[in-house]
N, C-alpha and C. Protein backbone atom coordinates (compact mmCIF):
# COMPACT_ATOMS: atom_id res chain seq x y z
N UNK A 1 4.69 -4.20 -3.69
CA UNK A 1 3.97 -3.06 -3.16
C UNK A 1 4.88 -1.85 -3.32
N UNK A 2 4.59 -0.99 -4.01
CA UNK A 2 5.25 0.13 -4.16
C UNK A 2 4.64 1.45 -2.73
N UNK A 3 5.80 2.15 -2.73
CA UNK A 3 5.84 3.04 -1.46
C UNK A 3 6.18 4.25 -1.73
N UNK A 4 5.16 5.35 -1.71
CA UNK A 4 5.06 6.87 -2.12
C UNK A 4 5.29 7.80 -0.93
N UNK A 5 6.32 8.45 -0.76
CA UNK A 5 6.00 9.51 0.69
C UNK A 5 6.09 11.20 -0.54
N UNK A 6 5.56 12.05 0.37
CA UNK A 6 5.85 12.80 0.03
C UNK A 6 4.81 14.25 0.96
N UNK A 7 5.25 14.97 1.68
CA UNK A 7 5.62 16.50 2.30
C UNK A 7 3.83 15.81 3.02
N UNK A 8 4.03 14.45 3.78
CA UNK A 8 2.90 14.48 4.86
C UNK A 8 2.38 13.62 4.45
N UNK A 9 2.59 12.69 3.33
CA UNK A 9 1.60 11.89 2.78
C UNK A 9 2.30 10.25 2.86
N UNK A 10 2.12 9.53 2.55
CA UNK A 10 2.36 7.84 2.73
C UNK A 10 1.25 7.62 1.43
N UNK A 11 1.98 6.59 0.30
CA UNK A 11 0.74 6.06 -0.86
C UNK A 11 1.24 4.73 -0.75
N UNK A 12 0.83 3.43 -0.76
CA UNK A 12 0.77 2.41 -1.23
C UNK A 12 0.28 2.24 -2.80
N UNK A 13 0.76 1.42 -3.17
CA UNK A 13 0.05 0.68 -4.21
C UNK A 13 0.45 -0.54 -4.67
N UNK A 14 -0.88 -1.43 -4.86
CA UNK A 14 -0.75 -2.68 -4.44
C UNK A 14 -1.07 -3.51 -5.58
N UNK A 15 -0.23 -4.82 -6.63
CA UNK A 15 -0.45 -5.77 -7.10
C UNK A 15 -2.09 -6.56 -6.72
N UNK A 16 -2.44 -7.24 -7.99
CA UNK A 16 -3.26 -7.85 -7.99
C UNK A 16 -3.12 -9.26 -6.72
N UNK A 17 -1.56 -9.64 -6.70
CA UNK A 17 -1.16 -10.73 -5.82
C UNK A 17 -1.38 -10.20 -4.36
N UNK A 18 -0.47 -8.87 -4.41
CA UNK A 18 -0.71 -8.26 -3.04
C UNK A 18 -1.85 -8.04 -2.23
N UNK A 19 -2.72 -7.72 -3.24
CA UNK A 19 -4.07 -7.55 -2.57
C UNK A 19 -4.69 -8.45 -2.06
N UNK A 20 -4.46 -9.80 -2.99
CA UNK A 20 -5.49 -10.53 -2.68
C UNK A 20 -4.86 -11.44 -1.13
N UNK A 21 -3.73 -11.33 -0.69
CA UNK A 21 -2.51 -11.80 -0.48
C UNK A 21 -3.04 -11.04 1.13
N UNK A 22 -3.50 -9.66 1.01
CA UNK A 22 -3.64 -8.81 2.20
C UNK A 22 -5.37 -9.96 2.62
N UNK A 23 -6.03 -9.95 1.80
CA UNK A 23 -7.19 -10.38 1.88
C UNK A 23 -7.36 -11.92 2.86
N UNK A 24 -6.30 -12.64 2.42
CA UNK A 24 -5.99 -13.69 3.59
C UNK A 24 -5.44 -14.31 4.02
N UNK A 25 -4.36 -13.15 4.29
CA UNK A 25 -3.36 -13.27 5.20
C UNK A 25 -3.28 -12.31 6.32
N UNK A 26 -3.90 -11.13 5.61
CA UNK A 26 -3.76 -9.82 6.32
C UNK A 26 -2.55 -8.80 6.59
N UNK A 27 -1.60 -9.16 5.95
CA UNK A 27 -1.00 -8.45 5.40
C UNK A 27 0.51 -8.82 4.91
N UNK A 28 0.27 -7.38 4.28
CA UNK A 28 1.58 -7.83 2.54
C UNK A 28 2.82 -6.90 3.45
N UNK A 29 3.65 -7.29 3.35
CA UNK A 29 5.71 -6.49 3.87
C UNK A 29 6.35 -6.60 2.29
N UNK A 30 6.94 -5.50 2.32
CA UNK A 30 8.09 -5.30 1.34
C UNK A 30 9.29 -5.15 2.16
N UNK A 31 10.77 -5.32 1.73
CA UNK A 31 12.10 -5.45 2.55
C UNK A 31 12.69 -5.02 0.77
N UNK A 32 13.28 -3.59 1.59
CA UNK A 32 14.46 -3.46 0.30
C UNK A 32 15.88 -3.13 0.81
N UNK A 33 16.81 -3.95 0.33
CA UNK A 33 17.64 -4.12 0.94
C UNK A 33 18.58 -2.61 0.76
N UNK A 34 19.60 -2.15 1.76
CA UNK A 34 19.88 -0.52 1.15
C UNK A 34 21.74 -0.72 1.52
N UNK A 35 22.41 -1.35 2.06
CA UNK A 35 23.21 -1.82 2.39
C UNK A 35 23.75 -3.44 3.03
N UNK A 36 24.87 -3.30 3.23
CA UNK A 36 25.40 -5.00 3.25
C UNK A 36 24.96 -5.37 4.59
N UNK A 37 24.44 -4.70 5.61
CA UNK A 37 24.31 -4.94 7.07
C UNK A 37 22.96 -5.38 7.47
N UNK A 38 23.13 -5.94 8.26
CA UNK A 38 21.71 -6.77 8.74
C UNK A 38 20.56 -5.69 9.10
N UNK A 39 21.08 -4.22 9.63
CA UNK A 39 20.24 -3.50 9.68
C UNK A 39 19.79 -2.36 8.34
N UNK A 40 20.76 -2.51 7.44
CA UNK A 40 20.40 -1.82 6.50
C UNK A 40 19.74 -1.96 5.46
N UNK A 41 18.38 -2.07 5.66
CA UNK A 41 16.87 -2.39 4.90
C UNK A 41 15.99 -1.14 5.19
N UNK A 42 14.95 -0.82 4.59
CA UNK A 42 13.69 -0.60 4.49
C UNK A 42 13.04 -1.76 4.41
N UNK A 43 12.33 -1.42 5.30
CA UNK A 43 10.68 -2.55 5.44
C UNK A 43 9.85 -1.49 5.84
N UNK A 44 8.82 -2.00 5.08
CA UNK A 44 7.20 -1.50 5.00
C UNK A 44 6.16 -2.68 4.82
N UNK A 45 5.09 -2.29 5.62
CA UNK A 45 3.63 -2.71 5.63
C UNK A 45 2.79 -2.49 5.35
N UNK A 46 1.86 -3.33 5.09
CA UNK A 46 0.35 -2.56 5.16
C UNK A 46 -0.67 -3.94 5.84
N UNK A 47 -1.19 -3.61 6.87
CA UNK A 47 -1.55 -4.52 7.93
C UNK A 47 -3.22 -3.99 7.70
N UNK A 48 -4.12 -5.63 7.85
CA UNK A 48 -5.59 -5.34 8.35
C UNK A 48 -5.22 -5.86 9.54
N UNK A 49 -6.11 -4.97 10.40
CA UNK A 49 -6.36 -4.95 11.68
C UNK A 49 -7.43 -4.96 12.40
N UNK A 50 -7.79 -6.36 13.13
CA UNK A 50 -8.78 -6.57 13.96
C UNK A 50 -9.27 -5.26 14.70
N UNK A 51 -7.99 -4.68 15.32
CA UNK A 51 -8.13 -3.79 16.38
C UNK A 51 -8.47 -2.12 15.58
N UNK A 52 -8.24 -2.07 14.58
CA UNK A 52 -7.90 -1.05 14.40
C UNK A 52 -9.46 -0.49 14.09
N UNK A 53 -9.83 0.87 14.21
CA UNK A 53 -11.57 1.82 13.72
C UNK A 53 -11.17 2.69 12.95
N UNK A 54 -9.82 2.76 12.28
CA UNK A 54 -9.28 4.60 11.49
C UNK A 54 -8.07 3.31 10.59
N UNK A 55 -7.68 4.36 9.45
CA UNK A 55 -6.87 3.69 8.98
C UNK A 55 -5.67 4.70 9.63
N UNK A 56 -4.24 4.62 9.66
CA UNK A 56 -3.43 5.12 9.94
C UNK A 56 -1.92 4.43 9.68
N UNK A 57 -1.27 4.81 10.31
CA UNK A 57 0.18 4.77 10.52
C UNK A 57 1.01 4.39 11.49
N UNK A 58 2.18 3.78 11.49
CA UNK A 58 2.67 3.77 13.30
C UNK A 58 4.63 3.10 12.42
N UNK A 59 5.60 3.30 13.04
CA UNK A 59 6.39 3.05 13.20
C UNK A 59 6.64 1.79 14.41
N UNK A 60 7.26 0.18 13.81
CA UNK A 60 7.42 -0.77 14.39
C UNK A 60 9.09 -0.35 14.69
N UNK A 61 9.75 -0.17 15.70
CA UNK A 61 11.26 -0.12 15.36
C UNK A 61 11.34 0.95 14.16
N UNK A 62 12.19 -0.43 13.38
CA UNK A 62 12.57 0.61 12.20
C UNK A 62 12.20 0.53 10.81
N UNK A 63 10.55 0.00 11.17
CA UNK A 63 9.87 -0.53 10.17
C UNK A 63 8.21 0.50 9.83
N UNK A 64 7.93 0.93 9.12
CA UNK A 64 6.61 1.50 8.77
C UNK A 64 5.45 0.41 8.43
N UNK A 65 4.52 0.67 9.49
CA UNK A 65 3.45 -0.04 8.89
C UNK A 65 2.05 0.81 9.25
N UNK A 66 1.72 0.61 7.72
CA UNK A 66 0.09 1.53 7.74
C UNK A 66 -0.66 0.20 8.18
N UNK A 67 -2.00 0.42 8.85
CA UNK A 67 -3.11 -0.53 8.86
C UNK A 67 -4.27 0.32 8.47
N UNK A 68 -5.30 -0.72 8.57
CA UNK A 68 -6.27 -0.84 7.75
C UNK A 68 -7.34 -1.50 8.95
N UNK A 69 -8.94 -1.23 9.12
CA UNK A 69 -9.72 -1.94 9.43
C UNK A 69 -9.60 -3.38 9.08
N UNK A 70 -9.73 -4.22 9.32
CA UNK A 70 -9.87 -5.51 8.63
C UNK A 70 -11.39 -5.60 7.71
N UNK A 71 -12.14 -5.33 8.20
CA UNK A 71 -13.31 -5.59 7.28
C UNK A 71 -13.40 -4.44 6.55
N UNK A 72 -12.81 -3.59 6.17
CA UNK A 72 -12.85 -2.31 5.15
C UNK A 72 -11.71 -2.79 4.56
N UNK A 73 -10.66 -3.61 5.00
CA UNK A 73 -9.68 -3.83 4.16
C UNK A 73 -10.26 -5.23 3.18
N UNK A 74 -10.74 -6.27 3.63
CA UNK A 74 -11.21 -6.83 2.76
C UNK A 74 -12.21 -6.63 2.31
N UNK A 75 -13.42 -5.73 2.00
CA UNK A 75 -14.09 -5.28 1.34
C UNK A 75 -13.75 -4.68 0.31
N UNK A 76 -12.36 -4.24 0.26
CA UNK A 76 -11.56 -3.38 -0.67
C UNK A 76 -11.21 -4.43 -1.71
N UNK A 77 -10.91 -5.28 -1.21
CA UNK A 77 -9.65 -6.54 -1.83
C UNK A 77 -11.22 -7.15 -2.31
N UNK A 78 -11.84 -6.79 -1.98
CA UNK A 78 -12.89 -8.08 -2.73
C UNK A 78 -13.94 -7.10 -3.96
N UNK A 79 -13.59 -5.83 -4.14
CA UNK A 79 -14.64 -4.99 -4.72
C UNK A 79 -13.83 -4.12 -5.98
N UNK A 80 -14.22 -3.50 -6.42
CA UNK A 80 -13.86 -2.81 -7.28
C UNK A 80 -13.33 -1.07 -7.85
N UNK A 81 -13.51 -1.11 -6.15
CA UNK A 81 -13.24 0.62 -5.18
C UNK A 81 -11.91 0.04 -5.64
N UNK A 82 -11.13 1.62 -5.86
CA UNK A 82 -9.70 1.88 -6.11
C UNK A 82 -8.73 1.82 -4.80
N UNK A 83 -9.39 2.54 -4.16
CA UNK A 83 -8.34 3.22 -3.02
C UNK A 83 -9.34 3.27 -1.58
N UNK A 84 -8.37 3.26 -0.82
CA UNK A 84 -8.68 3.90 0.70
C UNK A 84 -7.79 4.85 0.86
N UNK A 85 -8.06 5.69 1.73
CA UNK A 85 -8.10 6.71 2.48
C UNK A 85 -7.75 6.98 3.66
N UNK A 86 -7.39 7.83 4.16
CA UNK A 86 -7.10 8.07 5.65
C UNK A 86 -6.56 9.08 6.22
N UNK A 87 -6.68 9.80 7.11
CA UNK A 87 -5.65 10.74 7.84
C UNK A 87 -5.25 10.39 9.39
N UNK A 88 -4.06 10.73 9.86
CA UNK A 88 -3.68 10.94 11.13
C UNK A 88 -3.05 12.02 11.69
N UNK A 89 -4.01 12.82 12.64
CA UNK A 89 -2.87 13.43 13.46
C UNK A 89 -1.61 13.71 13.91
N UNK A 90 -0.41 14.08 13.51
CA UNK A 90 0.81 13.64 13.96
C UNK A 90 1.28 14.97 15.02
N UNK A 91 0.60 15.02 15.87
CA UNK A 91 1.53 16.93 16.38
C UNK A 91 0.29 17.96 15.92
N UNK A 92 0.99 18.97 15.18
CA UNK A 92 0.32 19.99 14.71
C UNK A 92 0.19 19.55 13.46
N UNK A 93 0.69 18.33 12.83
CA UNK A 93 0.64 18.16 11.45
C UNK A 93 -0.35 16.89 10.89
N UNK A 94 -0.57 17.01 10.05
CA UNK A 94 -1.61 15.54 9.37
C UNK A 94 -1.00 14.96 8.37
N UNK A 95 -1.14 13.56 8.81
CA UNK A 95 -0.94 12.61 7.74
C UNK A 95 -1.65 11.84 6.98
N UNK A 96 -1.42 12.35 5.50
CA UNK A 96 -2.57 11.66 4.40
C UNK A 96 -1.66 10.04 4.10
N UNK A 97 -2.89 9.25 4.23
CA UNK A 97 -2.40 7.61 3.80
C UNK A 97 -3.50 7.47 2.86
N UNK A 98 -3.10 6.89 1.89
CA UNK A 98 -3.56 6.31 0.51
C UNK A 98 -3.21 5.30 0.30
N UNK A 99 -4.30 4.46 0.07
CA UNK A 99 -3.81 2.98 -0.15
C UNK A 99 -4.41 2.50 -1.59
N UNK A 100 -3.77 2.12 -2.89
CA UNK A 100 -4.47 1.59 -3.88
C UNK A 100 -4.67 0.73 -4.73
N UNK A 101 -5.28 0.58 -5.39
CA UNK A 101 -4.78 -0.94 -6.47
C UNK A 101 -4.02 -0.10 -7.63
N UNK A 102 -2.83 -1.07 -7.75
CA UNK A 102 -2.25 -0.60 -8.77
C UNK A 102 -2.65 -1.46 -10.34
N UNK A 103 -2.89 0.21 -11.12
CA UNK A 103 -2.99 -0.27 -12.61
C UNK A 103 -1.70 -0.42 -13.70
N UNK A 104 -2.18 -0.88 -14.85
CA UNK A 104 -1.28 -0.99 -15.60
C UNK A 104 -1.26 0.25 -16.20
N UNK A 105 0.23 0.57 -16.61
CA UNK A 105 0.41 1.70 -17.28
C UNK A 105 -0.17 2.38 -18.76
N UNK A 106 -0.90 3.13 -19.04
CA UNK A 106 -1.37 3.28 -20.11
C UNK A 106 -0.25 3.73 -21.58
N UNK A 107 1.05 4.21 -21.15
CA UNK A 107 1.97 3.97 -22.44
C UNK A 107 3.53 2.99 -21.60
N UNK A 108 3.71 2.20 -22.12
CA UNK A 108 5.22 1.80 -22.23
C UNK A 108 6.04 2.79 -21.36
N UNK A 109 6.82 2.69 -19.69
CA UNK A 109 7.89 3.46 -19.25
C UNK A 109 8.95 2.69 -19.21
N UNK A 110 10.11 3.38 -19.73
CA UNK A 110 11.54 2.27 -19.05
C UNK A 110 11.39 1.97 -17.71
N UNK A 111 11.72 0.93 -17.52
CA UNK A 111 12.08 0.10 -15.66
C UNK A 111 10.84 0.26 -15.59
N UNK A 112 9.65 0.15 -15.79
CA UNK A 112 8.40 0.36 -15.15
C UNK A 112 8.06 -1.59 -15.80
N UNK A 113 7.31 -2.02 -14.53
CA UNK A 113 6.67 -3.25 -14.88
C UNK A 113 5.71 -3.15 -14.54
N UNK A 114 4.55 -3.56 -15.44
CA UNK A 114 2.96 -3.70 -15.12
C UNK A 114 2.76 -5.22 -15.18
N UNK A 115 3.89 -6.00 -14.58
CA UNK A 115 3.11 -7.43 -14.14
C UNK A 115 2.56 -7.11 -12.81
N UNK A 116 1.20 -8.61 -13.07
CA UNK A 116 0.71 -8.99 -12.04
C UNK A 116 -0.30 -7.37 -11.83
N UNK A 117 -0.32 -6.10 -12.35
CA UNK A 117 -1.10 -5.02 -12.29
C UNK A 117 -2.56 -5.41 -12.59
N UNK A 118 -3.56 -4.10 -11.90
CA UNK A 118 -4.72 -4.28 -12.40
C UNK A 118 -4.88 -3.90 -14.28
N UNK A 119 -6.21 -4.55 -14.48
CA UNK A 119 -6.51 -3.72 -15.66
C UNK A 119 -6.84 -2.13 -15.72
N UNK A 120 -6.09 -1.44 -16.56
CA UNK A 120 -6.53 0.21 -16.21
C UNK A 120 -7.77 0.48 -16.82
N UNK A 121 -8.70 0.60 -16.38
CA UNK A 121 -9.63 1.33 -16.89
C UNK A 121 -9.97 2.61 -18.11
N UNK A 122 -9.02 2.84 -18.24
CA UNK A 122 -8.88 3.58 -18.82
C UNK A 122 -8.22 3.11 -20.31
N UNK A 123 -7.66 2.00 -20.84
CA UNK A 123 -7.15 1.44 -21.64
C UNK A 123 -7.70 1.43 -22.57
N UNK A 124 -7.61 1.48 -24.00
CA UNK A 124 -8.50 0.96 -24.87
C UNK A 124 -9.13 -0.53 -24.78
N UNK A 125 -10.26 -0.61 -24.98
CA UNK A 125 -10.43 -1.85 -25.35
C UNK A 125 -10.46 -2.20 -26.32
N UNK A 126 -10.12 -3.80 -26.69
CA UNK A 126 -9.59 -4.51 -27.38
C UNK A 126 -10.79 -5.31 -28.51
C-alpha cells in the first residue's frame, strides 16, 4: 500500500492483493521500518469499519489509520470504481482522504514496480 500526504491531503493506493485482502479481512497495515529502534517505524492503515458513516482519519498512538464504511469499502473491493473519497474536519482546516486502486504504470519508471497492480485502463491493448 503506498502512502501520499501532501498540504491536507492523505492518498492511499492499493494492490490488487491489498484490496482484496481489505475485502476479508478488513484491513491492510503497512510498517516501514525508519531506524534500528523498536519505536522507529511508520505504520499506516486503512481499516473497514463496522462503526464508521464518513470515511476519515484518526491517529492510533503513533500509527495513522484512515477507515472506511465497511459496506462502501467492500463494494469498492468488489466493483470496478477507482477510488473513494472523503473529507474531515480537522480545526479550521480539512482533510482530503483518497483511497485507490493502484494501476500499472503506463511507461517503464526506475524503482517503480507494477507487480500485483491493476490493469491500467488506459494501456494499449494487446
Amino acid at each position: 500500500m503506498k502512502l501520499r500526504t501532501r498540504r491536507g491531503a492523505i492518498r492511499l493506493r492499493l494492490t490488487q492483493g491489498e484490496v482484496a485482502t481489505l475485502a476479508a479481512e478488513g484491513r491492510v497495515t503497512e510498517t516501514i521500518v525508519i531506524g534500528p529502534g523498536t519505536e522507529d517505524v511508520l505504520r499506516y492503515a486503512l481499516v473497514a469499519s463496522e462503526a464508521a458513516t464518513t470515511t476519515g482519519a484518526r491517529m492510533e498512538g503513533r500509527d495513522v489509520v484512515v477507515f472506511v464504511p465497511a459496506t462502501r469499502a467492500k463494494a469498492w473491493a468488489t466493483s470496478d470504481e477507482v477510488g473513494l473519497e472523503g473529507t474531515q474536519v480537522v480545526g479550521a482546516a480539512t482533510l482530503a482522504i483518497l483511497i485507490e486502486k493502484d494501476f500499472a504504470c503506463l511507461a517503464p519508471r526506475a524503482a517503480e514496480e507494477d507487480v500485483d497492480t491493476f490493469p491500467n485502463p488506459k494501456a494499449p491493448r494487446a
